[in-house]
Structure formats: structure tokens, C-alpha cells
PDB file of N, CA and C in Angstrom:
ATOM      1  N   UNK A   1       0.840  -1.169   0.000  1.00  0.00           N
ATOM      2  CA  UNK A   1       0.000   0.000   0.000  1.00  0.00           C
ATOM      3  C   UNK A   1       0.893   1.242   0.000  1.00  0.00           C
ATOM      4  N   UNK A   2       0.651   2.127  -0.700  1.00  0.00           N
ATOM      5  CA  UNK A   2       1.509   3.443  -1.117  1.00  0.00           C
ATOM      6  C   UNK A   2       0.696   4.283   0.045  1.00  0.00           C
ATOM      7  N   UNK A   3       2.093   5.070   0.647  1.00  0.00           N
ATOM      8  CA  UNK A   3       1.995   5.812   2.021  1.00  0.00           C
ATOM      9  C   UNK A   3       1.896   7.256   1.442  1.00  0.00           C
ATOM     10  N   UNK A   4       0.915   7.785   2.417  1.00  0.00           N
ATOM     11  CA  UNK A   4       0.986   9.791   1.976  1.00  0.00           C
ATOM     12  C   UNK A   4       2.098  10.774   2.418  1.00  0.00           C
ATOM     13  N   UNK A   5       2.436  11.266   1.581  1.00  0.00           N
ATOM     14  CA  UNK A   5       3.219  12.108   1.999  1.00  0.00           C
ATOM     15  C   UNK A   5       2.912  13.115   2.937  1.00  0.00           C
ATOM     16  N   UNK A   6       3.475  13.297   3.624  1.00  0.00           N
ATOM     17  CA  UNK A   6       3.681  14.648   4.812  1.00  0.00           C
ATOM     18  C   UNK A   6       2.730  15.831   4.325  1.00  0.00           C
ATOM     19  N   UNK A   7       3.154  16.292   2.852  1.00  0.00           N
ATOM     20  CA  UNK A   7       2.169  16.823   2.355  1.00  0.00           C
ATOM     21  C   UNK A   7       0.157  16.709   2.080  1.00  0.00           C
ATOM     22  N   UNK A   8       0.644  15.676   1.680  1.00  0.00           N
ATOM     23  CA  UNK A   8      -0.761  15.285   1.437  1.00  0.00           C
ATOM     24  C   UNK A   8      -2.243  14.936   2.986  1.00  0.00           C
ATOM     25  N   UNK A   9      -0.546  14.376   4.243  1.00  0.00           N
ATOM     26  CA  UNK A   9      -0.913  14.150   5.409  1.00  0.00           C
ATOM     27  C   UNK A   9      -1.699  15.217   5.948  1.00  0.00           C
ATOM     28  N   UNK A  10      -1.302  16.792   5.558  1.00  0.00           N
ATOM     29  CA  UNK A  10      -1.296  18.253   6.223  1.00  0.00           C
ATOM     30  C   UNK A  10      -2.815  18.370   5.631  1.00  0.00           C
ATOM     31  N   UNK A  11      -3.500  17.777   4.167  1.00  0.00           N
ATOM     32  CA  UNK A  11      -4.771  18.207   3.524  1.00  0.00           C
ATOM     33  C   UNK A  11      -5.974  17.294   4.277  1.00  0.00           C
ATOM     34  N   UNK A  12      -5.654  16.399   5.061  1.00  0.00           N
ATOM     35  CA  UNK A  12      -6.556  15.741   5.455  1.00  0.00           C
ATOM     36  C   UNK A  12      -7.255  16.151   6.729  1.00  0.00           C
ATOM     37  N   UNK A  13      -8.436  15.738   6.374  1.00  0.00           N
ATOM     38  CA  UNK A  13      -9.580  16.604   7.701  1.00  0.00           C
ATOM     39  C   UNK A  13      -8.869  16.074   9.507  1.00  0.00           C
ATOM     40  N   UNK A  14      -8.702  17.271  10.043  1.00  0.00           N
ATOM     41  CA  UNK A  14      -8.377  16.798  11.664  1.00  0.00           C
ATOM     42  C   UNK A  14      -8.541  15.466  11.965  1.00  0.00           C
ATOM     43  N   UNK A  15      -9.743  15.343  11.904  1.00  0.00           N
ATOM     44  CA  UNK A  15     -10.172  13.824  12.583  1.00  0.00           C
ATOM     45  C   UNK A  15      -9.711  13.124  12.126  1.00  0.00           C
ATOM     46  N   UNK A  16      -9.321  12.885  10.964  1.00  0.00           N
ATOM     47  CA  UNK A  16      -8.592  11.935  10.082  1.00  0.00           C
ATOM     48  C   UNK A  16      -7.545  11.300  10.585  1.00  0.00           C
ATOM     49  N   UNK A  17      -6.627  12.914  10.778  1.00  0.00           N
ATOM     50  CA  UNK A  17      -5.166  12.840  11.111  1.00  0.00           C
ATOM     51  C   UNK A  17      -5.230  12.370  12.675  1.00  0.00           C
ATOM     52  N   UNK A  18      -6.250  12.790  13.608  1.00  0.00           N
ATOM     53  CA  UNK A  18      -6.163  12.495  14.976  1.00  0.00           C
ATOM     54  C   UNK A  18      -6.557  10.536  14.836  1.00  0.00           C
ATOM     55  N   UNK A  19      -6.829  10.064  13.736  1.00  0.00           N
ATOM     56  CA  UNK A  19      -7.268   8.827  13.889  1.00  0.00           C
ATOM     57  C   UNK A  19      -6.207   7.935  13.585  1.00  0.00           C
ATOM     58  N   UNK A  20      -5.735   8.471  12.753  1.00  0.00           N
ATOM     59  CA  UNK A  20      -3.694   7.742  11.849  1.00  0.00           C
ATOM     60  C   UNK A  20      -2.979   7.882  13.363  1.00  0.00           C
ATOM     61  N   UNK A  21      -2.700   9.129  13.817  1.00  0.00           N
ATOM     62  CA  UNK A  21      -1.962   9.189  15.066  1.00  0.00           C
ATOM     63  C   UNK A  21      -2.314   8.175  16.229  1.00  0.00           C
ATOM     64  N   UNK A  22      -3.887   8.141  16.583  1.00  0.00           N
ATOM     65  CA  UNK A  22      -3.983   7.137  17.852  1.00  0.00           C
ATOM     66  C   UNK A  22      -3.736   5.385  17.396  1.00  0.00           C
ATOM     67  N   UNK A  23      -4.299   5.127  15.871  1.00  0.00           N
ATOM     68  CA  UNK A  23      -3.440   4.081  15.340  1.00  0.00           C
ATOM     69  C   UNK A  23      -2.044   3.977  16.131  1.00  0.00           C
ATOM     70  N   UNK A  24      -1.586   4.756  15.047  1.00  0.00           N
ATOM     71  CA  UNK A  24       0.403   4.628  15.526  1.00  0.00           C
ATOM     72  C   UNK A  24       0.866   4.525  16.666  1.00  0.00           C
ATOM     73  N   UNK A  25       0.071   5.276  18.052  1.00  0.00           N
ATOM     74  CA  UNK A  25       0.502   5.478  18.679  1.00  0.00           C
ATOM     75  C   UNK A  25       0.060   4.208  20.214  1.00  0.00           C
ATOM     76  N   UNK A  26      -1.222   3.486  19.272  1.00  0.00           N
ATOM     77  CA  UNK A  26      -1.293   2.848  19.824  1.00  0.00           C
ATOM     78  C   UNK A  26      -0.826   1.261  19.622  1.00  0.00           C
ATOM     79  N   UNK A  27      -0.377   0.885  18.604  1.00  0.00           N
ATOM     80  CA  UNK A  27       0.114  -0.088  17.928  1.00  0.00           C
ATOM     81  C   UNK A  27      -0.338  -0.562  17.143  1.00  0.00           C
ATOM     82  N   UNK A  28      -1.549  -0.414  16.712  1.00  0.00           N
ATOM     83  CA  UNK A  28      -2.333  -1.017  15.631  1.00  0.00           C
ATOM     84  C   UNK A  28      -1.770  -1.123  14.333  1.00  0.00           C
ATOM     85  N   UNK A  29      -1.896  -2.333  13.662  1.00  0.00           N
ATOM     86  CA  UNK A  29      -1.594  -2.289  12.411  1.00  0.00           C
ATOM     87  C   UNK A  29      -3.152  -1.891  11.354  1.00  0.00           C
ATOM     88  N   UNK A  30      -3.586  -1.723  10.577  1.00  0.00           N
ATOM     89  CA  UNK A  30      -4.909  -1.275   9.412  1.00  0.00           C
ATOM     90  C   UNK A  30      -5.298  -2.811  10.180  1.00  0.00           C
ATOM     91  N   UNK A  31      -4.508  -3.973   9.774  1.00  0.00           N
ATOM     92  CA  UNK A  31      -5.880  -5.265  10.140  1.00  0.00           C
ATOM     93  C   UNK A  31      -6.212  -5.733  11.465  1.00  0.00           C
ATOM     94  N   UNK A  32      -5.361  -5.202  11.991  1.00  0.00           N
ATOM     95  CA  UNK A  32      -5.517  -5.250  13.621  1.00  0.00           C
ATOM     96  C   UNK A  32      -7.005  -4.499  13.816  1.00  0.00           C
ATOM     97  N   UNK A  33      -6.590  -3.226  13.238  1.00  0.00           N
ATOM     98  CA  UNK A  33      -7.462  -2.270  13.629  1.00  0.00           C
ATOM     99  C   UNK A  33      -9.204  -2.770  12.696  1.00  0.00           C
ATOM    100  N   UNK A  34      -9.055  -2.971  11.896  1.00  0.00           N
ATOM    101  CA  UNK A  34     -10.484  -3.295  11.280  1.00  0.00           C
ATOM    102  C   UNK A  34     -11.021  -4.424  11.725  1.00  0.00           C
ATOM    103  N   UNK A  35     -10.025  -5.226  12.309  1.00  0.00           N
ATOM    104  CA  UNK A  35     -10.794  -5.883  12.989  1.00  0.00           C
ATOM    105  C   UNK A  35     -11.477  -5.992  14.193  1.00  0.00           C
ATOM    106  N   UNK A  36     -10.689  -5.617  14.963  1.00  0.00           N
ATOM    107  CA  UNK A  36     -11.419  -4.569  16.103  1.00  0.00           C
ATOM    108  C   UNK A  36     -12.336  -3.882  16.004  1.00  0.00           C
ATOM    109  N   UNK A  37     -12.547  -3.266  14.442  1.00  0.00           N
ATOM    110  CA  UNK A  37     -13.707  -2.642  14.645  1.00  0.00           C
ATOM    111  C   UNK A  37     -14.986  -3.221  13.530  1.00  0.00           C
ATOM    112  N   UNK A  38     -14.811  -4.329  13.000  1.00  0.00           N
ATOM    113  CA  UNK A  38     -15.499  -5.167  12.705  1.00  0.00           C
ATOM    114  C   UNK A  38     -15.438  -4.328  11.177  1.00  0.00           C
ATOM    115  N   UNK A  39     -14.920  -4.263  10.249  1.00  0.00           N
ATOM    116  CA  UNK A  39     -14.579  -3.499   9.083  1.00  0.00           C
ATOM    117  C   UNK A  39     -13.537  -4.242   8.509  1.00  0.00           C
ATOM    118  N   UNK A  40     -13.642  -3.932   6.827  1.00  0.00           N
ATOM    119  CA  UNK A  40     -12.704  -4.302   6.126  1.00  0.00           C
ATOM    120  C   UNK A  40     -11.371  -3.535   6.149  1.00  0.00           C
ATOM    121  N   UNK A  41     -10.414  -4.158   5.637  1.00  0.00           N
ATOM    122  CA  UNK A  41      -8.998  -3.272   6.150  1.00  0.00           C
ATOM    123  C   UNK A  41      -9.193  -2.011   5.065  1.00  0.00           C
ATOM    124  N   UNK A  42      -9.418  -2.995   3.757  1.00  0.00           N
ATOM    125  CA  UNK A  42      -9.176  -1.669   3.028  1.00  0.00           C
ATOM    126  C   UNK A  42     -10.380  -0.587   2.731  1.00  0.00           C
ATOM    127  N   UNK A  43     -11.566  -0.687   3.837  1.00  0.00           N
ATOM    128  CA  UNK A  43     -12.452   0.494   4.430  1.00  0.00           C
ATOM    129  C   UNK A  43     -11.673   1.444   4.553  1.00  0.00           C
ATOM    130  N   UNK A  44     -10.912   0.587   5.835  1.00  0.00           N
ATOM    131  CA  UNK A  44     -10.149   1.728   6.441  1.00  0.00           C
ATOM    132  C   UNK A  44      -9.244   2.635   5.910  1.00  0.00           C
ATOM    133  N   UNK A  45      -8.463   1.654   5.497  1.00  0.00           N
ATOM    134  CA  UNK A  45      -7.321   2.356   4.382  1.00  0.00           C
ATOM    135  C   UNK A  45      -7.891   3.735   3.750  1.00  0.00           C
ATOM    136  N   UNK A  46      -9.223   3.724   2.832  1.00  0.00           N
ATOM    137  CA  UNK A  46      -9.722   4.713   1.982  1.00  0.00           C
ATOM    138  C   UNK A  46      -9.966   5.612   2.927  1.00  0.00           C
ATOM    139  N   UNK A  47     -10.577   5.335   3.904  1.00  0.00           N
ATOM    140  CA  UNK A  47     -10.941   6.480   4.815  1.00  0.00           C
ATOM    141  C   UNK A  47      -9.600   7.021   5.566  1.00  0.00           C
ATOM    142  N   UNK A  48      -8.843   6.027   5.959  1.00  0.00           N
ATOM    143  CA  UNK A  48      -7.837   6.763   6.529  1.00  0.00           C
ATOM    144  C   UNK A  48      -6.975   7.983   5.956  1.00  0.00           C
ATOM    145  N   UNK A  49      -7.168   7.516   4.070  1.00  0.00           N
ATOM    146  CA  UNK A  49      -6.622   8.224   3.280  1.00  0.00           C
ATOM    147  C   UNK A  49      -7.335   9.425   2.899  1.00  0.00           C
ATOM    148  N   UNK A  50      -8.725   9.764   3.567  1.00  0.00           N
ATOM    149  CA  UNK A  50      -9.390  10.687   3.144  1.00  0.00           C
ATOM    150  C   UNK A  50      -9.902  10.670   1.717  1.00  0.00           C
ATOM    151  N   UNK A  51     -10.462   8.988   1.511  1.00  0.00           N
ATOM    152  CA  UNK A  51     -11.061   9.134  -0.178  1.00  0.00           C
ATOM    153  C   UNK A  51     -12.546   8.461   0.383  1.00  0.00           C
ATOM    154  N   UNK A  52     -12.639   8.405   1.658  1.00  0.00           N
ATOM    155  CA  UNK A  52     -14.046   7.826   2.133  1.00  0.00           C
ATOM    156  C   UNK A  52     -15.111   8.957   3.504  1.00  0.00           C
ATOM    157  N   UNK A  53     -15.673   8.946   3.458  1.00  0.00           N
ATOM    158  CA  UNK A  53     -16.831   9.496   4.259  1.00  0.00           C
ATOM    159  C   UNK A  53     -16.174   9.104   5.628  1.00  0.00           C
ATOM    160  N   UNK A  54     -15.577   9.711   6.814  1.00  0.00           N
ATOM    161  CA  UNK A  54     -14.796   9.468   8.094  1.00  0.00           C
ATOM    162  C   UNK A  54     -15.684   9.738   9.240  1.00  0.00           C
ATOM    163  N   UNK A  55     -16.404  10.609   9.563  1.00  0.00           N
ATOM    164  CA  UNK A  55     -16.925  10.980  11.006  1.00  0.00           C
ATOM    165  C   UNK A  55     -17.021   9.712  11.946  1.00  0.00           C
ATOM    166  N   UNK A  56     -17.605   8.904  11.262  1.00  0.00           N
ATOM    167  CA  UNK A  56     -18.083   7.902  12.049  1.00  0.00           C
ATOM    168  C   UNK A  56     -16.835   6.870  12.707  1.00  0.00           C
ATOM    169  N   UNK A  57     -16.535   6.281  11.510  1.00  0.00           N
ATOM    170  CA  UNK A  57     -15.340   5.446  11.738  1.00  0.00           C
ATOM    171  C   UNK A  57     -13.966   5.981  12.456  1.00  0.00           C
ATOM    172  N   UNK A  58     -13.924   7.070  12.185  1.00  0.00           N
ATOM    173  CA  UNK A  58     -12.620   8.262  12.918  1.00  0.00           C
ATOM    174  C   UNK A  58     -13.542   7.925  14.284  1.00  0.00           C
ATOM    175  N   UNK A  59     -14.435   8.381  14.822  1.00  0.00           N
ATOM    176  CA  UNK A  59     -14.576   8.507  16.365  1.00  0.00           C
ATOM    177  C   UNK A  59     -14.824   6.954  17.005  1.00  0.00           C
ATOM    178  N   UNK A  60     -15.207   5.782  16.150  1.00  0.00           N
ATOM    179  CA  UNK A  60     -14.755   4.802  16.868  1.00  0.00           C
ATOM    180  C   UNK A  60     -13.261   4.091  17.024  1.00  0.00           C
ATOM    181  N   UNK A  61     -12.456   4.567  15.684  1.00  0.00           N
ATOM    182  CA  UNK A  61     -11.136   4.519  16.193  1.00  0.00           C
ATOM    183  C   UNK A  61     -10.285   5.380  17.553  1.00  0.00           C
ATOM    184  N   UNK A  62     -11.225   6.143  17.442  1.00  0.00           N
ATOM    185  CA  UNK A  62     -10.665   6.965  19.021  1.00  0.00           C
ATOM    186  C   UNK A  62     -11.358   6.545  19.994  1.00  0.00           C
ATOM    187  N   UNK A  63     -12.057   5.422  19.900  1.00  0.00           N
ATOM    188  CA  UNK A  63     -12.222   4.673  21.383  1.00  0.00           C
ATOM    189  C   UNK A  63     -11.656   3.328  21.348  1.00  0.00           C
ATOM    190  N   UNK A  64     -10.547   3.268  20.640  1.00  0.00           N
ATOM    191  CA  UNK A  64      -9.815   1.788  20.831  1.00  0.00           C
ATOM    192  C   UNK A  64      -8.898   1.783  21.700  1.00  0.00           C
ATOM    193  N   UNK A  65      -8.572   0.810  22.576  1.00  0.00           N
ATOM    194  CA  UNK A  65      -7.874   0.986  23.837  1.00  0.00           C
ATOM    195  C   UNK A  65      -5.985   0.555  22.707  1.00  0.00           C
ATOM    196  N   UNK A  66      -5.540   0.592  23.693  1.00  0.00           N
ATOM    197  CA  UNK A  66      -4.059   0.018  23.919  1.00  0.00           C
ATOM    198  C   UNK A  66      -3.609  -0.930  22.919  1.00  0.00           C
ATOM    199  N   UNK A  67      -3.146  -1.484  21.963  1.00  0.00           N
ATOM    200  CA  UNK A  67      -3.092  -2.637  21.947  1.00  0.00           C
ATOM    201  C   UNK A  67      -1.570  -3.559  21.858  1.00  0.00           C
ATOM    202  N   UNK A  68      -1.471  -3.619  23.330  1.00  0.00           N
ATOM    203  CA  UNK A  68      -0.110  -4.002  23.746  1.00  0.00           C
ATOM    204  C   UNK A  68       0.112  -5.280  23.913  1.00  0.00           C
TER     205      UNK A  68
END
């Protein structure tokens, strides 16, 4: 999967970017994470990339705990 540039990172809606960050920061990999949230990976992917409709899916990724 082809990664966004820094640039492209800066055009994407807040929530977006606050949703990539608690990913990373929480360890999740995309299939970790879709599965957790009962979603296809590459849902996520599009949305993560800002080519999909986010509100929703962004605020249940910000209630995923830890995953250590």
C-alpha cells in the first residue's frame, strides 16, 4: 500500500489525522485495527486516506484501547 506524503498528510480533515496518530501510537496495524472494529482493512485504508466518508469510523477509532 503506497503511504501519503507529509504533504498530502497536512490536507486531510483533523479527525482523520487524529485517527492515523492514535493508530500509531497505539500499535495497531490497518488489520488489527479493522478488525477490532469489525470493518474491512481496506475500508479503512480509503478512509484513513481521506477518499471515504470518516466521522463515524474516525470517532470509533478513538475509542480503541491500547493494543499491547
Amino acid at each position: 500500500m503506497r503511504t501519503l506524503s507529509p504533504k498530502r498528510i497536512k490536507k486531510l480533515p483533523i479527525e482523520v489525522r487524529k485517527a492515523r496518530l492514535h493508530l500509531k501510537e497505539n500499535g495497531y496495524t490497518y488489520q488489527e485495527a479493522a478488525d477490532a472494529l469489525e470493518r474491512h482493512r481496506t475500508h479503512l485504508a480509503t478512509v484513513l486516506a481521506g477518499k471515504r466518508p470518516y466521522k463515524t469510523l474516525c470517532a470509533r477509532i478513538l475509542t480503541l484501547p491500547a493494543n499491547h
